[in-house]
Protein backbone atom coordinates (compact mmCIF):
# COMPACT_ATOMS: atom_id res chain seq x y z
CA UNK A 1 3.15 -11.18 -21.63
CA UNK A 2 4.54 -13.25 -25.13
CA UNK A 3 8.10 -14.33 -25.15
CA UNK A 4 10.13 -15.81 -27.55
CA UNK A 5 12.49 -18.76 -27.39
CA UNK A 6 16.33 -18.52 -27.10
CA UNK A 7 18.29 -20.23 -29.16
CA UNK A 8 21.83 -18.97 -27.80
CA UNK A 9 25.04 -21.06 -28.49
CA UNK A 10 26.14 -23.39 -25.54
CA UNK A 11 29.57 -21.13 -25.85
CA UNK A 12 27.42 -17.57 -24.94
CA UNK A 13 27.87 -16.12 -21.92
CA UNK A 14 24.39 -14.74 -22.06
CA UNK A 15 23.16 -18.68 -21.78
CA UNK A 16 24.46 -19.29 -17.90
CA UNK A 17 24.00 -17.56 -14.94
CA UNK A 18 26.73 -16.79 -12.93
CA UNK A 19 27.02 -17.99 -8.94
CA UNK A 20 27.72 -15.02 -7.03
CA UNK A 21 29.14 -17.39 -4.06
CA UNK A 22 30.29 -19.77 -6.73
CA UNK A 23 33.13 -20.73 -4.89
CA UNK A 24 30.93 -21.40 -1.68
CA UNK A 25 27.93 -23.66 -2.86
CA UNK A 26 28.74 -24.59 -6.51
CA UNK A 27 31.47 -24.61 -9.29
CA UNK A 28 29.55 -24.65 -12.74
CA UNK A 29 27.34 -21.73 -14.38
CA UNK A 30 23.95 -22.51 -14.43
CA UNK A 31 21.66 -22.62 -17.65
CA UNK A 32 19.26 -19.66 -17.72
CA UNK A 33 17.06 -20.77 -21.29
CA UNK A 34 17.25 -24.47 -20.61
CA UNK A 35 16.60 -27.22 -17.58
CA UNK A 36 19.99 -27.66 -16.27
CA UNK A 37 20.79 -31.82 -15.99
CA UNK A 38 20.63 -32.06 -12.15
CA UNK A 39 18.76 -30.19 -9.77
CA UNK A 40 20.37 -27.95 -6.90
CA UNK A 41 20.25 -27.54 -3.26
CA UNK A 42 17.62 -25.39 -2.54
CA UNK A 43 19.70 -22.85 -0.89
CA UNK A 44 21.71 -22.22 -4.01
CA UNK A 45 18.51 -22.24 -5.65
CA UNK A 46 17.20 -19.51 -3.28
CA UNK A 47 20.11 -17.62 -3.11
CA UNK A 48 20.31 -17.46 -7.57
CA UNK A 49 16.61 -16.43 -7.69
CA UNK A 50 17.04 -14.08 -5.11
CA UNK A 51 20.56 -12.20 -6.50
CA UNK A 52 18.71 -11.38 -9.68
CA UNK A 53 15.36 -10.13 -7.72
CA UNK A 54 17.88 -7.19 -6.59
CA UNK A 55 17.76 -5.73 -9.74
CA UNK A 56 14.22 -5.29 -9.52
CA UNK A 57 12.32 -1.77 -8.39
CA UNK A 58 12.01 -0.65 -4.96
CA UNK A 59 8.37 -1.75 -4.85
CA UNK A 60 7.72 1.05 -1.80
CA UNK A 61 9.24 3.50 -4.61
CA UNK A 62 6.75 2.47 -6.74
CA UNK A 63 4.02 4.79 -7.81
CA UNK A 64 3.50 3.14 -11.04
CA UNK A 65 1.45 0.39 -9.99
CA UNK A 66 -2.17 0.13 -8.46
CA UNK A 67 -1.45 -3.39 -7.14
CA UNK A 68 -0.84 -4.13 -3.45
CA UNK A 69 2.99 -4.05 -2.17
CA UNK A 70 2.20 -4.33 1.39
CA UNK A 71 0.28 -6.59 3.65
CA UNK A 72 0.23 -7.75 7.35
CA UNK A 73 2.35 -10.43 8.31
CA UNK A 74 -1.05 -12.23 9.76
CA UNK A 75 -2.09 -12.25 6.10
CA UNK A 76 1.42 -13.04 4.54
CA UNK A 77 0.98 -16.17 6.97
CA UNK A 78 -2.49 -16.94 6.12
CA UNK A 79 -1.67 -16.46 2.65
CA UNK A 80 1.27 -19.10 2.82
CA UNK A 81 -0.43 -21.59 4.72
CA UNK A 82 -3.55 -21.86 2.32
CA UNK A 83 -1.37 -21.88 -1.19
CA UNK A 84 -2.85 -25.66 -1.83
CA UNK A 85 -5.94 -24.98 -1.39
CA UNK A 86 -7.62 -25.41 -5.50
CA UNK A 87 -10.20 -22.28 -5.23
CA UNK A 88 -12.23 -24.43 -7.72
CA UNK A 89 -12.51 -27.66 -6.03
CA UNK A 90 -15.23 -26.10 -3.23
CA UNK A 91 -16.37 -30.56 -2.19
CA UNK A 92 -12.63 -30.79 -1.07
CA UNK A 93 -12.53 -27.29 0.32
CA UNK A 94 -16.11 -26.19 1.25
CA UNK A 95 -15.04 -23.40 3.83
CA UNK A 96 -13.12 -21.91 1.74
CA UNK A 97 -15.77 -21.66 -0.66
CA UNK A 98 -17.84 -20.44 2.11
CA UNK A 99 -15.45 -17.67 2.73
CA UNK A 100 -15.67 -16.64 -1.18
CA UNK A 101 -19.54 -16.60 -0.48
CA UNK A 102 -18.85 -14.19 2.59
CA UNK A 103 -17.09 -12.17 0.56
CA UNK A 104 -19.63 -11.58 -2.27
CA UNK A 105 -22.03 -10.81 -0.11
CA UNK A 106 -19.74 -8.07 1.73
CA UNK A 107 -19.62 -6.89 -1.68
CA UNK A 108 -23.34 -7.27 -2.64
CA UNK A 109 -24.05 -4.56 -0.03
CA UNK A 110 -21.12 -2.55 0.29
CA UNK A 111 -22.58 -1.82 -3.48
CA UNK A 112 -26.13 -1.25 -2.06
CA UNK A 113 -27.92 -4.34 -4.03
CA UNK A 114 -31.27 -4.29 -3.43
CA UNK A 115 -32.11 -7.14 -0.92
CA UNK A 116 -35.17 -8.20 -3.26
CA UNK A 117 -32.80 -8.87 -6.45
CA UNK A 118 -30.91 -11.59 -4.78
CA UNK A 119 -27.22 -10.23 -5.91
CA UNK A 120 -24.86 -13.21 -7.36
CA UNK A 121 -21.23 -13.14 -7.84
CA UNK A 122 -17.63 -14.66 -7.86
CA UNK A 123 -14.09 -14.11 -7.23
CA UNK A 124 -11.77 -14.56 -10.11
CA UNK A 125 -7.92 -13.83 -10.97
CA UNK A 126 -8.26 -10.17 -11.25
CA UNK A 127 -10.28 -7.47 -12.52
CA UNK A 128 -9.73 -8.32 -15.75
CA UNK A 129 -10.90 -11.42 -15.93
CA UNK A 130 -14.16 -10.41 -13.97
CA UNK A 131 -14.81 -7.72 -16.78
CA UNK A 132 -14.56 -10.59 -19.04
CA UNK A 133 -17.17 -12.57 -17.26
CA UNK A 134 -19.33 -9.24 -16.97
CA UNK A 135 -19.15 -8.46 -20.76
CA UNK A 136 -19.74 -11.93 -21.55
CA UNK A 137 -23.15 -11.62 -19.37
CA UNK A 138 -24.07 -8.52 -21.32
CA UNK A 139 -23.48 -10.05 -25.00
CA UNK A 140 -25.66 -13.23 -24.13
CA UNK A 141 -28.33 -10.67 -22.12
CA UNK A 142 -28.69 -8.84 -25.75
CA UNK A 143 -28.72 -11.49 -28.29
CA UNK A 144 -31.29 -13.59 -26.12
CA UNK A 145 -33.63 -9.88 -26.34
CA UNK A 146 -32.78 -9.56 -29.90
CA UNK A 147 -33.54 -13.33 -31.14
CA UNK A 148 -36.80 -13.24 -29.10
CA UNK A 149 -37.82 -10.12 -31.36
CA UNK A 150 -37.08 -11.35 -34.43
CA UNK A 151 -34.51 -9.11 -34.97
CA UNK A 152 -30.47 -10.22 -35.94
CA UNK A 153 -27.88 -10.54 -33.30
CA UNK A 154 -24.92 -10.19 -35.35
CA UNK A 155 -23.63 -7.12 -34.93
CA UNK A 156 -23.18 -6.37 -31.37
CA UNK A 157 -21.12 -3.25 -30.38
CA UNK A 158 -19.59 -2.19 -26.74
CA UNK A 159 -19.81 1.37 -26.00
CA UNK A 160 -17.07 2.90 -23.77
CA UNK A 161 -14.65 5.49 -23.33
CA UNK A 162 -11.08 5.32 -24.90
CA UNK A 163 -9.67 5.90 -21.63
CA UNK A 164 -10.51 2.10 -20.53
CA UNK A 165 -8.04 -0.54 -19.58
CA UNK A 166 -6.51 -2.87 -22.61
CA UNK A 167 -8.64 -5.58 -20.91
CA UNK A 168 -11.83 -4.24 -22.54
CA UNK A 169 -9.95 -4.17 -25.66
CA UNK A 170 -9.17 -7.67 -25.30
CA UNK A 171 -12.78 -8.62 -24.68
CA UNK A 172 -14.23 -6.75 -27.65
CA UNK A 173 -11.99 -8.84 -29.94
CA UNK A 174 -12.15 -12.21 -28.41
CA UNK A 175 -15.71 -12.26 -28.62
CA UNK A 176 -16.40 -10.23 -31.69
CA UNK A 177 -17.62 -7.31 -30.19
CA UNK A 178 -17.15 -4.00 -32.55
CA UNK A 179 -15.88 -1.64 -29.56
CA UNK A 180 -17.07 2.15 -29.65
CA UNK A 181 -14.55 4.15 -28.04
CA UNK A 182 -16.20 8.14 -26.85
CA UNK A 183 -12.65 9.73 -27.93
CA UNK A 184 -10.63 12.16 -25.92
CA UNK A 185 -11.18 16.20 -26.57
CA UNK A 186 -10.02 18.97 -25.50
CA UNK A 187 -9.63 18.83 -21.64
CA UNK A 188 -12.38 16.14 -21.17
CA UNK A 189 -10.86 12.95 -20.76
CA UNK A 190 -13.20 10.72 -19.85
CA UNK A 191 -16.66 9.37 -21.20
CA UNK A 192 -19.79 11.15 -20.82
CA UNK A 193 -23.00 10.77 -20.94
CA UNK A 194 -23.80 12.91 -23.97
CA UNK A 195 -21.03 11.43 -25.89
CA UNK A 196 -21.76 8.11 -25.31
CA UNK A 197 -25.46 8.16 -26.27
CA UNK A 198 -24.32 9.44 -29.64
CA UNK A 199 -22.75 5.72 -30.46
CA UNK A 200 -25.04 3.77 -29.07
CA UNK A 201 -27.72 1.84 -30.71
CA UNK A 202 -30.05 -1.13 -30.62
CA UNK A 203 -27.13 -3.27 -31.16
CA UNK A 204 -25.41 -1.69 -28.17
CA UNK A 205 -25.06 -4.39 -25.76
CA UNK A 206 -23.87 -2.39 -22.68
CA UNK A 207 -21.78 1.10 -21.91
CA UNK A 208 -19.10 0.65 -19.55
CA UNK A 209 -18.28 3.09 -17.08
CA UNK A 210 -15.24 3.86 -15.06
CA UNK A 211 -15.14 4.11 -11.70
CA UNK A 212 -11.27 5.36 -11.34
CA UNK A 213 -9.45 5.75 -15.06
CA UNK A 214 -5.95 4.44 -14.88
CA UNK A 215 -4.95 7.97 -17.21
CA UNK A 216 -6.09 10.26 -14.45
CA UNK A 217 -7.47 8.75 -11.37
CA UNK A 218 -10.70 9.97 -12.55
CA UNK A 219 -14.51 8.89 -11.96
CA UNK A 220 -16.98 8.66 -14.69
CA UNK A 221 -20.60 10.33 -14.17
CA UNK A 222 -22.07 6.78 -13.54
CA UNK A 223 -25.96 8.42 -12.61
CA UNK A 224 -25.50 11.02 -15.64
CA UNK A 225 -25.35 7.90 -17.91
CA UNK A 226 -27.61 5.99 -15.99
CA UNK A 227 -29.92 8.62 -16.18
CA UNK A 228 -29.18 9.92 -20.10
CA UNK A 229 -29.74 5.83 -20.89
CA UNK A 230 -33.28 5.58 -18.92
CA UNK A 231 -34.74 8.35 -20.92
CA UNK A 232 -33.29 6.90 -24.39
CA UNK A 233 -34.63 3.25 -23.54
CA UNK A 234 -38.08 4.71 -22.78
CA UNK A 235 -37.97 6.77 -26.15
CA UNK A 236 -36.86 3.38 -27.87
CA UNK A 237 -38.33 0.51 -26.17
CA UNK A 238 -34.26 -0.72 -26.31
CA UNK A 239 -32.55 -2.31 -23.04
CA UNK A 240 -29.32 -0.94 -22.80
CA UNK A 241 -27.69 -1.58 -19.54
CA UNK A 242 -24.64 -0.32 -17.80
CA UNK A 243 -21.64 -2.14 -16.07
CA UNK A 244 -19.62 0.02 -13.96
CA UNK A 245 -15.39 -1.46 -13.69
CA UNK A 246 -14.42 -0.39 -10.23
CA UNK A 247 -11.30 -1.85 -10.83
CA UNK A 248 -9.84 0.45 -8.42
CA UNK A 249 -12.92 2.82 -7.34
CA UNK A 250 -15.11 -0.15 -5.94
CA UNK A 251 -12.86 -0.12 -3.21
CA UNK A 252 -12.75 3.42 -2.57
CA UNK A 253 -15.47 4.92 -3.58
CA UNK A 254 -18.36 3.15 -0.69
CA UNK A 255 -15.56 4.30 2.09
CA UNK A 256 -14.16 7.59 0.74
CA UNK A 257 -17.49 8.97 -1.07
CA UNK A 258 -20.47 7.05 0.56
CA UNK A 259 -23.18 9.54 -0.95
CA UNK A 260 -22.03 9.22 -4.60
CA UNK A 261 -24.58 7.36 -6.84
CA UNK A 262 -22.57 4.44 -8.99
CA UNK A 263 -23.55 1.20 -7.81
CA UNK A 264 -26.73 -0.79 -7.41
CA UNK A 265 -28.64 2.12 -6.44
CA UNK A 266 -28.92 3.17 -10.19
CA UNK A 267 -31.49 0.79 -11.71
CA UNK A 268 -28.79 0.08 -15.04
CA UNK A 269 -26.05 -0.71 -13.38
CA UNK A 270 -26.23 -4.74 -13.51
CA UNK A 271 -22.76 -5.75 -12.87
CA UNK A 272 -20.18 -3.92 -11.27
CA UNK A 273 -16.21 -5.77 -11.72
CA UNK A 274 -13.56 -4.75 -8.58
CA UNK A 275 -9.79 -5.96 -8.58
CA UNK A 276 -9.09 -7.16 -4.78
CA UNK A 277 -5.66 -6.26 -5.23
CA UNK A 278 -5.65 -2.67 -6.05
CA UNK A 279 -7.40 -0.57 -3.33
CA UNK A 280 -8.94 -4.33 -1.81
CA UNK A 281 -5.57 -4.34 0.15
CA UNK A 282 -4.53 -7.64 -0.96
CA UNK A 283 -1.47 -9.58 -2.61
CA UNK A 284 -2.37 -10.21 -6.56
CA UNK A 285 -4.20 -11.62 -7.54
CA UNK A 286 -8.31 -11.40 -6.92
CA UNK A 287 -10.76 -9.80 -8.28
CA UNK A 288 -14.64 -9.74 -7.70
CA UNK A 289 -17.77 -10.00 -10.40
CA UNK A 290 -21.24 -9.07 -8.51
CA UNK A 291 -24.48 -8.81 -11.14
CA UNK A 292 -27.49 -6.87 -9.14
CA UNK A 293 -29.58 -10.03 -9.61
CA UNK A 294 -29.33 -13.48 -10.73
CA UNK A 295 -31.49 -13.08 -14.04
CA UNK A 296 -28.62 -10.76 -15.18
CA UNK A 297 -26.23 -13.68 -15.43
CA UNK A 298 -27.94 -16.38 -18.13
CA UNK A 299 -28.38 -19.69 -17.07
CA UNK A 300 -26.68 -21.10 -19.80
CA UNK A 301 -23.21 -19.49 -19.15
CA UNK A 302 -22.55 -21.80 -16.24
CA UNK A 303 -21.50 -24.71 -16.13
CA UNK A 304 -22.52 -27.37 -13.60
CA UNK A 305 -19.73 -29.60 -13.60
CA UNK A 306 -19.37 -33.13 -11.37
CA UNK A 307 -15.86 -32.71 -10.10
CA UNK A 308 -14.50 -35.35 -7.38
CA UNK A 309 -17.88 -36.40 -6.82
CA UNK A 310 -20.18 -32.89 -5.84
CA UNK A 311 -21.78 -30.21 -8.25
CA UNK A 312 -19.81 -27.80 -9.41
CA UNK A 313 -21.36 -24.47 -10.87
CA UNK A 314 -18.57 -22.30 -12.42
CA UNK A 315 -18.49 -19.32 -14.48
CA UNK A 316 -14.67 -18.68 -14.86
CA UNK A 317 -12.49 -18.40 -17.97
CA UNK A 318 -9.84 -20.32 -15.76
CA UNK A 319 -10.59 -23.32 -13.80
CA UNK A 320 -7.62 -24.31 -11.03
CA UNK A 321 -6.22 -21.46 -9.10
CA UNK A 322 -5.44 -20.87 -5.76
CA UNK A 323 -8.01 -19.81 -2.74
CA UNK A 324 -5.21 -17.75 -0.80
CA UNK A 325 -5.96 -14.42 -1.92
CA UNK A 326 -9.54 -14.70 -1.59
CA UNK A 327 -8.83 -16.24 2.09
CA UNK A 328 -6.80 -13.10 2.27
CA UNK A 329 -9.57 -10.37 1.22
CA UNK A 330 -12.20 -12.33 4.02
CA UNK A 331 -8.56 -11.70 6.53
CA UNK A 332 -8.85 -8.07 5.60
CA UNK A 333 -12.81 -7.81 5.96
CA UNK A 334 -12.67 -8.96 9.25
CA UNK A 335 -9.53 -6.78 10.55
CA UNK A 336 -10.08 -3.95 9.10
CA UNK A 337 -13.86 -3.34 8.91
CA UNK A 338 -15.43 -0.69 7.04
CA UNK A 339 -13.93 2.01 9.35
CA UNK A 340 -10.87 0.38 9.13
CA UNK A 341 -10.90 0.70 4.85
CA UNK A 342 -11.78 4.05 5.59
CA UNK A 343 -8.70 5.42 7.28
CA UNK A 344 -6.50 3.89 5.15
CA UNK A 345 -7.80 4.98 2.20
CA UNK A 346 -8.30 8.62 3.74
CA UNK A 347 -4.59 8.74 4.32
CA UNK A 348 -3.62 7.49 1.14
CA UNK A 349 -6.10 10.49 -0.37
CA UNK A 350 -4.69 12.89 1.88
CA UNK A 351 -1.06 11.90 1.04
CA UNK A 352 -2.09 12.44 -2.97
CA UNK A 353 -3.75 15.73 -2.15
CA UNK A 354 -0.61 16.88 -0.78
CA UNK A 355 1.65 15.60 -3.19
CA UNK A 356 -0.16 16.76 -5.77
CA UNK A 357 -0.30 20.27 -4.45
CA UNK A 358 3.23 20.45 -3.67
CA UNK A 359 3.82 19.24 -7.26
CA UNK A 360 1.69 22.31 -8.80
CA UNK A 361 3.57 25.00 -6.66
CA UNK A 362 7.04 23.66 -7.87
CA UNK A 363 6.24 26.02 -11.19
CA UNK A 364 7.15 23.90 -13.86
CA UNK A 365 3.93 21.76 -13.89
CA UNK A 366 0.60 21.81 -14.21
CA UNK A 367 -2.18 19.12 -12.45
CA UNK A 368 -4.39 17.46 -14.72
CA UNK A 369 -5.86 15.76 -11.54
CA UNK A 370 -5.52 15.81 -8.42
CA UNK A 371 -6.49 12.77 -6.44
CA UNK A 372 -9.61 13.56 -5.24
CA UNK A 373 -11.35 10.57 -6.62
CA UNK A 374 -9.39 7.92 -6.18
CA UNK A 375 -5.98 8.62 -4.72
CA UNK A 376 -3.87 9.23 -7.89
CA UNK A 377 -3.68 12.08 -9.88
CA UNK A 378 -1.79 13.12 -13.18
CA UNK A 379 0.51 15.75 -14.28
CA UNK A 380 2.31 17.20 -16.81
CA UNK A 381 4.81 20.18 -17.85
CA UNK A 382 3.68 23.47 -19.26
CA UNK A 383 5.34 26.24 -21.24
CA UNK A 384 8.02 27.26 -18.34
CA UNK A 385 9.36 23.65 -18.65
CA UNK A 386 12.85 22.88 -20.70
CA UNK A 387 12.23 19.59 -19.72
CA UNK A 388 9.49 16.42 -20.42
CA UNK A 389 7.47 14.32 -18.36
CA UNK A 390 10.45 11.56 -19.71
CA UNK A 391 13.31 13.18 -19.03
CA UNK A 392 11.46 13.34 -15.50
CA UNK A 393 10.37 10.20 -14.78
CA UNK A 394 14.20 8.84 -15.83
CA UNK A 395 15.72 11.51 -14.02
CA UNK A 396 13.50 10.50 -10.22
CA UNK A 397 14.63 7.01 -11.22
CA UNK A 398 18.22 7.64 -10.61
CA UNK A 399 17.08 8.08 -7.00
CA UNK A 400 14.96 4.76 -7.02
CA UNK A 401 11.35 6.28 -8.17
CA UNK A 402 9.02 4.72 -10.77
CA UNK A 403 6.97 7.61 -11.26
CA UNK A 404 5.40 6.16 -14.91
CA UNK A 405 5.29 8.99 -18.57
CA UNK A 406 2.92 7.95 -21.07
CA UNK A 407 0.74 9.76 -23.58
CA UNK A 408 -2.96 10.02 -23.45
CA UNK A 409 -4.54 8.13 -26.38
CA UNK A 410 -6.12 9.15 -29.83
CA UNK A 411 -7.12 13.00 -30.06
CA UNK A 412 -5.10 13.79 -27.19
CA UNK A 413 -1.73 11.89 -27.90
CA UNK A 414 0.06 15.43 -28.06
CA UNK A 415 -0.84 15.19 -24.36
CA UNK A 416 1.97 13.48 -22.03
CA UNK A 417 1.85 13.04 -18.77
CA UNK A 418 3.28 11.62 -15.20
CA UNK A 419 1.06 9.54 -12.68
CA UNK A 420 1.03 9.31 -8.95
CA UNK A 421 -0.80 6.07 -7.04
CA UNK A 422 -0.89 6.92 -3.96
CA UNK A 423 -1.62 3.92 -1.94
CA UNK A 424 -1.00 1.96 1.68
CA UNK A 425 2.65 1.87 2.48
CA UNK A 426 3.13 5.71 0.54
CA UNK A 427 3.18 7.95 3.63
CA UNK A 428 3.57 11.99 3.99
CA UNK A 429 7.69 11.58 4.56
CA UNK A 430 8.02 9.81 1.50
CA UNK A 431 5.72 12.38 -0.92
CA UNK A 432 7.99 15.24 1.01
CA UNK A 433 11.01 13.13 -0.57
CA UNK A 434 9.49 12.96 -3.60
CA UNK A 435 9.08 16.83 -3.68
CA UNK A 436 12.65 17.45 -2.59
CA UNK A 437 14.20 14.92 -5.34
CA UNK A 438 11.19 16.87 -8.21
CA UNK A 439 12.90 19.95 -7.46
CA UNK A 440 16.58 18.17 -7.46
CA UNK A 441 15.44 17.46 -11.29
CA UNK A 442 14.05 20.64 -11.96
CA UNK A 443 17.13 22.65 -10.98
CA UNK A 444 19.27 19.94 -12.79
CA UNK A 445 17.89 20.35 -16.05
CA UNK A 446 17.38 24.66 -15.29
CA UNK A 447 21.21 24.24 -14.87
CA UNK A 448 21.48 22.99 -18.82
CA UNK A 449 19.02 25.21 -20.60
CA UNK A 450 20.48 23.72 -24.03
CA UNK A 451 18.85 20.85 -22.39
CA UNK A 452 16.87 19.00 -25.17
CA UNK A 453 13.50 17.79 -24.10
CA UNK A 454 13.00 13.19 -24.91
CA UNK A 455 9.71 12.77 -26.98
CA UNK A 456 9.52 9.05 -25.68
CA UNK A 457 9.57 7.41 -22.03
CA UNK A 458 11.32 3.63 -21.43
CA UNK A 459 8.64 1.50 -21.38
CA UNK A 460 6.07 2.34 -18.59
CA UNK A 461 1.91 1.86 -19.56
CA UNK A 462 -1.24 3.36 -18.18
């Protein structure tokens, strides 16, 4: 996120901080824009930070986010004892790098690669920044078919569906990729394959599929695509290849749905992007980048640097960062075991499931998912409704609930809705408390029918 400088008057209140146990620990105000002079004790310091934390949300009450709220204390103190540890410098600290290697691997075959295609990958900040790296791999992977043809590389386009996270956004216009969005009709809300093969092309360097849309909690028909793109290749004699962001759904989808065909098992699917700290259980942030084999990720996007005196081979758009949370994703490997990622998941599924059905019996709403994928499901109002999916999701808040409105985008922006994530730490007493305080609002605003509906929410995104 950008922010702007402050340039308040020494004189403004609005410049200081105010002690809360002023007369305890200190006497002045405290600079909030601008270094103050001399340091503090770190108790005071502590104690500031903490004070204006409070006014942050109940991150238990939180079904906005996908991110991890919750983790064992064995982790939290793995976690705290391994914040030095530089995840890039793997001379100084070669076991953790051998745990990141452990950990790619897990992935490698949780995502069926085939044994043959020797599967390569990489942890990175987060999901984002591993569809990044993917992307990058596909853009390189084209022009190096194209310029080996004869034929002009300037032009590449990204086909996807509109429904994808901002990050893919992002990478279309930092690397001057022209991005083909499949729009949203009707009630389909997510790519398919006939609607992506209409906008792609021999310029087309890659679709991307979802594996768990942020809108709806919905999967995309990874095989259909696969399969729609291996007939239009062999009509074509193009290459177009698929990456699948399981930015959510690569953690859910092996434990909760072990027969559906999405990863490596489909012969397009060459890299497959994951976000450890969604539905990978742990703190933010990690995420994961696995490509099926290690022709899919060119040679000459790595770079083998000497750092403090070893061979370093990074492909990474940052460089320093901390090994913690991938030493906590190889903690929850090893405790919790596939069986173990199983139940929780199940329980957060089951949780959504009944939430959501409780939801479409209150009258007043109608599903537009229901958590069956992943665990998180959309709704909105229909015609019974004086009331919006806003005036909602402020009136929940009053009793500590971030249930997030937003509108769906282009074509279907008359569309608003709320989400549920349903995740570890959610349980079956709170959804029932969620139910009771839905109702609270719906007999609140029944009780002023000259109620006028908001057209506009306070700030929450897909």
């Amino acid at each position: 996120m950008l922010h702007g400088q402050k340039n308040l008057h020494p004189s403004d209140p609005e410049s200081f901080i105010t002690p809360a146990y002023g007369g305890r620990f200190i006497q002045e105000p405290v600079p909030k824009y601008e270094m103050p002079g001399e340091g503090l004790p770190p108790k005071v310091a502590y104690n500031l930070i903490r004070d204006e934390l409070i006014l942050d949300g109940n991150s238990r009450l939180n079904l906005a986010t996908f991110v991890t709220t919750w983790m064992e204390d064995e982790a939290r103190q793995l976690m705290s004892e391994t914040f030095d540890k530089n995840m890039i410098d793997k001379d100084e600290y070669p076991q953790t790098a051998e745990i990141e290697l452990r950990c790619t691997n897990m992935l490698s075959k949780l995502w069926n690669s085939p044994a043959e295609e020797n599967a390569v990958g990489c942890s990175t900040i987060g999901s984002s920044e591993a569809a990044m790296l993917g992307g990058m791999a596909l853009k390189w992977n084209w022009r190096k078919r194209r310029e080996a043809a004869g034929k002009p590389a300037d032009k590449p386009n990204m086909v996807m569906g509109i429904n994808v996270q901002v990050c893919w956004e992002k990478f279309c216009r930092y690397w001057e990729i022209e991005p083909r969005f499949v729009p949203m009709e009707g009630d389909r809300y997510c790519l398919t394959a006939e609607e992506a093969l209409k906008l792609v092309d021999e310029n087309t360097i890659g679709v991307v599929v979802i594996m768990g849309s942020t809108f709806d909690g919905r999967y995309e028909n990874v095989k259909e695509v696969n399969d729609a793109l291996l007939k239009l290749n062999s009509e074509t004699g193009w290459e177009v290849p698929i990456h699948v962001d399981a930015a959510s759904g690569g953690f859910v989808a092996p434990f909760l749905q072990p027969d559906l065909e999405w990863d490596f098992r489909l012969p397009l699917v060459k890299s497959i992007n994951t976000s450890g700290h969604k539905f990978g259980l742990v703190y933010p942030g990690v995420g994961w980048i696995i490509w099926r084999e290690k022709a899919e990720l060119p040679e000459e996007l790595i770079f083998h640097c000497n750092y403090l005196g070893g061979d370093l081979p990074n492909f990474a758009l940052n460089f320093s960062r901390p090994g913690n949370q991938v030493v906590a994703q190889y903690y929850n490997f090893l405790r919790l075991g596939h069986e173990g990622y199983r139940e929780i998941h199940q329980t957060s599924q089951d949780v959504a499931l009944h939430l959501s059905s409780g939801i479409a019996k209150l009258g007043p709403f109608d599903l537009i998912s229901d958590g069956s994928d992943i665990p998180v499901f959309a709704f909105t109002t229909n015609e019974t409704a004086n009331f919006s999916v806003f005036d909602i999701s402020n009136k929940v808040r009053e009793r500590g609930w971030l249930v997030p409105a937003y509108t769906f985008p282009k074509n279907r922006d008359d569309l608003a809705v709320l989400r549920c994530v349903c995740k570890e730490g959610f349980t079956r007493d709170m959804a029932e408390m969620l139910l009771g305080d839905l109702q609270h609002a719906i007999d609140y605003f029944t009780s002023h029918p000259q109620h006028t509906p908001q057209t506009k929410g306070s700030g929450f995104h897909h």
